[in-house]
Protein backbone atom coordinates (compact mmCIF):
# COMPACT_ATOMS: atom_id res chain seq x y z
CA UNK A 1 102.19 98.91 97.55
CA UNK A 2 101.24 95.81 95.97
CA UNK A 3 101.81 94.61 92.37
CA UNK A 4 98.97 94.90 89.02
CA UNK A 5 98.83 93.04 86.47
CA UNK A 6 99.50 94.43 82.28
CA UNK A 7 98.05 93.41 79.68
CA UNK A 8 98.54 94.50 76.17
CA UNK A 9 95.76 93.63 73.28
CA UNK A 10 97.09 94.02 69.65
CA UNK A 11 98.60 97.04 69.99
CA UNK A 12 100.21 99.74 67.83
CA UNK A 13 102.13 102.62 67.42
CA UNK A 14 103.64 104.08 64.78
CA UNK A 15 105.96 107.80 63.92
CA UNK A 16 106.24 109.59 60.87
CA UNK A 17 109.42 109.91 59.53
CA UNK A 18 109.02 112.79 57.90
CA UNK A 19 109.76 111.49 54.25
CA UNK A 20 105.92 110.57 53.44
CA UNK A 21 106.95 107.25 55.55
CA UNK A 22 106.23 105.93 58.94
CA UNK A 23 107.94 103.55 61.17
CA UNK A 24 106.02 101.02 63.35
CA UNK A 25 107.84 101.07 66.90
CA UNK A 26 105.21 98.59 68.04
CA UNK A 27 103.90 96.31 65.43
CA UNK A 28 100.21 94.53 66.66
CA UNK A 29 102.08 93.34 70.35
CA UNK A 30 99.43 91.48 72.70
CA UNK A 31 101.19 90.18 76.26
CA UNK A 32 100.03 89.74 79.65
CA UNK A 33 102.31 90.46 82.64
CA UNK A 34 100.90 89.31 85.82
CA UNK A 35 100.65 90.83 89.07
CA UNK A 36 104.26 91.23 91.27
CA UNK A 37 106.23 89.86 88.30
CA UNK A 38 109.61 91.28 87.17
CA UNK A 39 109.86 91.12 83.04
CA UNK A 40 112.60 92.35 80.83
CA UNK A 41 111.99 93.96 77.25
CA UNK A 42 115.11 92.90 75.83
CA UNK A 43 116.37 93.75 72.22
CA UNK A 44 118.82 96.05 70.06
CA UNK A 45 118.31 100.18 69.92
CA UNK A 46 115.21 100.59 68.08
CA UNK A 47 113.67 97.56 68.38
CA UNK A 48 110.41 99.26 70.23
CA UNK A 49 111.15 98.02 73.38
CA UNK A 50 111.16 101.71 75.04
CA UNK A 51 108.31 102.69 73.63
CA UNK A 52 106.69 99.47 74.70
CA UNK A 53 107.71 100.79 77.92
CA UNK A 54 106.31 104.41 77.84
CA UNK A 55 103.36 103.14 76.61
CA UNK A 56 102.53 100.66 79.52
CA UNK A 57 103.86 103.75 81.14
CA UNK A 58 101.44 106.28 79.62
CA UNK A 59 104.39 108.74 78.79
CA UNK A 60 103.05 107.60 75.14
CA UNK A 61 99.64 106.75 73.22
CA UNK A 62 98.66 103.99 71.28
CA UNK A 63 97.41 104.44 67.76
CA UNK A 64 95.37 101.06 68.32
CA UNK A 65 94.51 98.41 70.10
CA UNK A 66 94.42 98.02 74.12
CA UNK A 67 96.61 98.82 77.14
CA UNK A 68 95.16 97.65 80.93
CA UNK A 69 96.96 97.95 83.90
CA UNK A 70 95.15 96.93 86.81
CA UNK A 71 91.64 97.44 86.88
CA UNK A 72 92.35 101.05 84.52
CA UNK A 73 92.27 100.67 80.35
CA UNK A 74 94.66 103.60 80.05
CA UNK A 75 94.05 103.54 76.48
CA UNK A 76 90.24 105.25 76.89
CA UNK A 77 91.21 107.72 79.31
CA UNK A 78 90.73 110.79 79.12
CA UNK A 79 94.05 113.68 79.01
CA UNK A 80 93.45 114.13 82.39
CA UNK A 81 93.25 110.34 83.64
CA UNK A 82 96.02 109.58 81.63
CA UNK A 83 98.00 112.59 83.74
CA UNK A 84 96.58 111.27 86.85
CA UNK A 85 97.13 107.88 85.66
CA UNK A 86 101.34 108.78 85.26
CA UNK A 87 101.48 109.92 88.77
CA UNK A 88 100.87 106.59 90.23
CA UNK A 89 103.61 104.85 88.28
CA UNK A 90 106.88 104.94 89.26
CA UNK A 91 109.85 105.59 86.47
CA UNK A 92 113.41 104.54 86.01
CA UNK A 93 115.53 106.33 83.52
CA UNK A 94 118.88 105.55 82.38
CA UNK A 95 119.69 109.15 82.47
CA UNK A 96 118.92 110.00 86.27
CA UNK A 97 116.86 113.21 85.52
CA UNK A 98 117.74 114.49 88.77
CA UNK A 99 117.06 117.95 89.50
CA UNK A 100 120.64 120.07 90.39
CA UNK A 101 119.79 122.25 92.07
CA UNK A 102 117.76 120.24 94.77
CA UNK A 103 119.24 118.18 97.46
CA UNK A 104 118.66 114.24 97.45
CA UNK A 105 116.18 114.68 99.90
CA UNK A 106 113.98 117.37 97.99
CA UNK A 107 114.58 115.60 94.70
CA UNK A 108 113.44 112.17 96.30
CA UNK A 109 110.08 114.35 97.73
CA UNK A 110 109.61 116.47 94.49
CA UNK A 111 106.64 113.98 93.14
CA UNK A 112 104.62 114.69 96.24
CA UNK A 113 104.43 118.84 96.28
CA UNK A 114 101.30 119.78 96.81
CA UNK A 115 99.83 116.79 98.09
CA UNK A 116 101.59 116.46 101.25
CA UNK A 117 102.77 118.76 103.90
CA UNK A 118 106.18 119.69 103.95
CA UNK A 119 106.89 117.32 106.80
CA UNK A 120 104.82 114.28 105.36
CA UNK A 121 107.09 114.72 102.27
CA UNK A 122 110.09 114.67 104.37
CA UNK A 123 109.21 111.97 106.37
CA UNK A 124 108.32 110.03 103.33
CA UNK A 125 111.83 110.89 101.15
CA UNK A 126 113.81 110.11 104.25
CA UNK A 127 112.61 106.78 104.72
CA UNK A 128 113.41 106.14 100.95
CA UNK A 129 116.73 107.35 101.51
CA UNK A 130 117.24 104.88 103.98
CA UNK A 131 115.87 101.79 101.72
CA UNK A 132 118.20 103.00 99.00
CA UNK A 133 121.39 103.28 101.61
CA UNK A 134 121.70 107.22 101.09
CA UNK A 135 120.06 108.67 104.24
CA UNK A 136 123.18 110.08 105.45
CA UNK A 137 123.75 112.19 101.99
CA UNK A 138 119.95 113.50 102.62
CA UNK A 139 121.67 117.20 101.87
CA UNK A 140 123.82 116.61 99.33
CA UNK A 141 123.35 117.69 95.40
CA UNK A 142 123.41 114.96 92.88
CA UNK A 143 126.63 116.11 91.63
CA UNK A 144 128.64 115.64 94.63
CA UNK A 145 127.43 111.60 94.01
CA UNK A 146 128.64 108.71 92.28
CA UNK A 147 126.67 107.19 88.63
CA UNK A 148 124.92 104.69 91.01
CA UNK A 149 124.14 106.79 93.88
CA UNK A 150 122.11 109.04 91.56
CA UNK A 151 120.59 105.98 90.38
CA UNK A 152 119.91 104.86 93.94
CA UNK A 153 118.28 108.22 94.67
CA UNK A 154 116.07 108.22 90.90
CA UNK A 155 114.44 104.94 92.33
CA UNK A 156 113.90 106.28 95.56
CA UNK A 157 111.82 109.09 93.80
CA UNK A 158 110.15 106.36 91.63
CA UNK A 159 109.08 104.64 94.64
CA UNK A 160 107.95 108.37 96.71
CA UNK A 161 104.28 108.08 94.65
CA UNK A 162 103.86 104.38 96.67
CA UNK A 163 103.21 102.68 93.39
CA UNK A 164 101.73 99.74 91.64
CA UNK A 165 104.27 99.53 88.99
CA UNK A 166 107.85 100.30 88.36
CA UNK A 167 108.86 101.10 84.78
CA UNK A 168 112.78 101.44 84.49
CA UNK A 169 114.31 102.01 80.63
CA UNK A 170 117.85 100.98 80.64
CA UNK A 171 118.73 101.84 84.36
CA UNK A 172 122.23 100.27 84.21
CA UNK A 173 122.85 101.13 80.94
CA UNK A 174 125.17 104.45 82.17
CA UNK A 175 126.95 102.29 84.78
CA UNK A 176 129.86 100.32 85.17
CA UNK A 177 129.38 96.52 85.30
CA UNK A 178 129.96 96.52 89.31
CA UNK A 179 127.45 99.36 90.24
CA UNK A 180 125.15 97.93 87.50
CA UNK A 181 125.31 95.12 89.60
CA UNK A 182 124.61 96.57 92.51
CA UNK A 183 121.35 98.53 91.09
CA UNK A 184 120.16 94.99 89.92
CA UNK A 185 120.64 93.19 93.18
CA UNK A 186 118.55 96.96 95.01
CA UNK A 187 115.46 96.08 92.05
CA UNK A 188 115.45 92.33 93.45
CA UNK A 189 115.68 93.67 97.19
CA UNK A 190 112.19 96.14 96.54
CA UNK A 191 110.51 93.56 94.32
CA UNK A 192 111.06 91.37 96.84
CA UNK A 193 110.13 93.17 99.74
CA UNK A 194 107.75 95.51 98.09
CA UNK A 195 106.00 93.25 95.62
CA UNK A 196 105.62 95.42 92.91
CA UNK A 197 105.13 94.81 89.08
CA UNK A 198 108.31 95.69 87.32
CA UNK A 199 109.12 96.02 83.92
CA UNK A 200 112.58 97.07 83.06
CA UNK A 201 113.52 97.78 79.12
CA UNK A 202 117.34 96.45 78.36
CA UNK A 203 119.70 95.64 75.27
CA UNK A 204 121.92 93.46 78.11
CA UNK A 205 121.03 89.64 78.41
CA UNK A 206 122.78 89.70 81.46
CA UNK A 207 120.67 92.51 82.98
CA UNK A 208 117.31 90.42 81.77
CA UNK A 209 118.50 87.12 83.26
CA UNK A 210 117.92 88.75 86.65
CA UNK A 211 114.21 88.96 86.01
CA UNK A 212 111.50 86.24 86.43
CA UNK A 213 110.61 86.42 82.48
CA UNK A 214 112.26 87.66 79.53
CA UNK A 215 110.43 89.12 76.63
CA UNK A 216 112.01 89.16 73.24
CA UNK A 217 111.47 92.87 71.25
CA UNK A 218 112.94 92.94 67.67
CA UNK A 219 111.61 95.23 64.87
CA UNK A 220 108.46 95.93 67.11
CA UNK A 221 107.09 92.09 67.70
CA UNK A 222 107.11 90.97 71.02
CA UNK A 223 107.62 87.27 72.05
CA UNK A 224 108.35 85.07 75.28
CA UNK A 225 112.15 84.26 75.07
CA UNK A 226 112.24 80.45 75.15
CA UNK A 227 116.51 80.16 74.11
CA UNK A 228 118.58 82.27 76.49
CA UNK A 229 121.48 81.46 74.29
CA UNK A 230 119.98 82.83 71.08
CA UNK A 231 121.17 86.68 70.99
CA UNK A 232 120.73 87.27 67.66
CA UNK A 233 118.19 89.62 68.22
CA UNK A 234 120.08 92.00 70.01
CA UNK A 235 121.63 93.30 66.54
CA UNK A 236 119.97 96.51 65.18
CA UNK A 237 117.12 95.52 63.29
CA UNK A 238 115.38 98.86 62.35
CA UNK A 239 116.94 102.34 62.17
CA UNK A 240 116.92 103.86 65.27
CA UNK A 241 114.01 106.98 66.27
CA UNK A 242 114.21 109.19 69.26
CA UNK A 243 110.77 108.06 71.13
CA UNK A 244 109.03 111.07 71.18
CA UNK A 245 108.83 113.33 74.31
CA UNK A 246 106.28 114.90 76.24
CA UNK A 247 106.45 118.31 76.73
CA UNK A 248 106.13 120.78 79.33
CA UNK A 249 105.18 124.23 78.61
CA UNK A 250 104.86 126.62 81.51
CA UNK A 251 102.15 129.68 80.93
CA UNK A 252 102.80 131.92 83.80
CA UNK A 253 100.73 130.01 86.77
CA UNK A 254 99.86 127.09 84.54
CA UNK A 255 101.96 123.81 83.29
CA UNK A 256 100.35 122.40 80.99
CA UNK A 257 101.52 119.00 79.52
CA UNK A 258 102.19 118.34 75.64
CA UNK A 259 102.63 115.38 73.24
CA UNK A 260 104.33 116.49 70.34
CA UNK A 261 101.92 115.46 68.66
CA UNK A 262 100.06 118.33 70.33
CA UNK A 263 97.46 116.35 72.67
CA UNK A 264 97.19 117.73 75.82
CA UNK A 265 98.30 115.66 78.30
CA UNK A 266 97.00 117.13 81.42
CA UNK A 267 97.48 120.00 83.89
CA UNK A 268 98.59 120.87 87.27
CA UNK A 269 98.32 124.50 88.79
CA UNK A 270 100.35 124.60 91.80
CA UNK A 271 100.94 128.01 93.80
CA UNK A 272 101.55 131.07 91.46
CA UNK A 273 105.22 131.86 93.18
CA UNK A 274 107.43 131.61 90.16
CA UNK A 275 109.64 129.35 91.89
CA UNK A 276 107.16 127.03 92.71
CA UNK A 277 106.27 126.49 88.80
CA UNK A 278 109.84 126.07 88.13
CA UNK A 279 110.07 123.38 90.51
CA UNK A 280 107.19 121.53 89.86
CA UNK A 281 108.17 121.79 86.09
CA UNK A 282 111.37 120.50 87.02
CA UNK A 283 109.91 117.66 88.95
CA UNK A 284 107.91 116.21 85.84
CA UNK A 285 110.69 116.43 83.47
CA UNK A 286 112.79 114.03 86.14
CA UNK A 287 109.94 112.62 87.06
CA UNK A 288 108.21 112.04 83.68
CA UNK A 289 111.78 112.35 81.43
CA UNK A 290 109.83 115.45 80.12
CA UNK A 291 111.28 118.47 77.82
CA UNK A 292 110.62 121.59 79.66
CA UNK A 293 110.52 124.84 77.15
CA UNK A 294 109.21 128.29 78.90
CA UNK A 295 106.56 130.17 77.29
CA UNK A 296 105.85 134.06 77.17
């Protein structure tokens, strides 16, 4: 794993609010993150600093301008690129999305079914199990652990794909101050020893002041942070708006992936065992922070 570099060029994106009126999340941003740096989107709910994130992310689409990570512009690929594209990235979400059902092991390995055998993916989750200091709780189910051991084992999952880029949306934000802590000083251990390109979306100073560069996000303008001290921007600016959410709908042996918008997003077609599908749907919903509605 080795860091990219992001760059954003006057980009947009705007949602309808259903009134005749829309509401620009991202208002013309251009930035440029460079390779193995650790940045913080800092700003007040609604300020478009998650769906900064999911775009860089490519949970989201731009209505203009451009998005390059790497050596890929992710904003002229194709439904399918952009699918293959969200595989390689890892995600953080404040929320956990782990599956219940699966043991911290399988839920670390669920990214990699059906492109490893079951051993590689074993082999694989274990040693991220061990990074994250929960190799001896391989077997157990998320809800016999603590807020920031499910955290621990969400960025062991993140990190399963061996990626380029770690995207984490408020990752302390359902923690107390201690864990939160402690989940700040396991992102400095991986950048550090990993050298990946993080990006991790915050309303906490405190949280961005552990990063190597702060970036100010108020009413969907972006801007270096040059005074630490100023906070002003951290007050709600703009009425908050639900980013909008993938979704998954499962046709028999097919998942396909949705915007709500209705642009397909790609498609995977694993085995045909029922169980299978289930899983794999559940695995892009934590993976991805997807909605997951069955269809008939």
């Amino acid at each position: 794993m080795a860091g990219v570099a992001v760059e954003l060029r006057d980009v947009t994106k705007a949602y309808p609010l259903g009134d005749g009126r829309t509401l620009t999340a991202v208002d013309h941003v251009s930035l440029r993150l460079p390779a193995g740096s650790r940045t913080a989107l800092v700003g007040a709910s609604g300020s478009g600093k998650s769906t900064l994130l999911h775009l860089m992310g490519g949970l989201d689409v731009a209505d203009s301008g451009t998005i390059i990570v790497g050596d890929r512009e992710i904003t002229k690929l194709k439904p399918s690129g952009l699918a293959d594209y969200r595989s390689s990235v890892g995600f953080v979400f404040q929320q956990f999305h782990l599956i219940p059902a699966l043991s911290l092991l399988d839920n670390v390995c669920s990214p990699l079914i059906g492109k490893y055998t079951v051993a590689e993916r074993r082999e694989r989750g274990m040693e991220l199990l061990e990074s994250v200091g929960l190799a001896g709780r391989a077997k157990a189910l998320p809800s016999q652990l603590s807020g920031g051991q499910r955290q621990r084992v969400a960025i062991a999952r993140a990190l399963v794909v061996q990626p380029d880029i770690l995207l984490a949306d408020e990752p302390t934000g359902n923690l107390d101050s201690h864990t939160g802590a402690e989940i700040l000083e396991l992102f400095a251990d991986l950048h550090n020893k990993l050298g990946l390109t993080m990006v991790i979306a915050t309303h906490d100073l405190g949280v961005a002041e552990t990063c190597d560069r702060i970036i100010r996000v108020s009413d969907g303008r972006a801007s270096m942070l040059e005074n630490q001290s100023d906070t002003s921007y951290l007050e709600p600016s703009i009425p908050y708006l639900e980013p909008s959410k993938p979704e998954v709908a499962i046709d028999q042996d097919d998942i396909q992936t949705y915007f709500s918008v209705g642009q397909p997003a790609g498609m995977v077609r694993p085995d045909t065992s029922p169980n299978i599908v289930s899983v794999m749907a559940m695995m892009l919903a934590g993976s991805w922070g997807l909605t997951v509605t069955q269809r008939t």
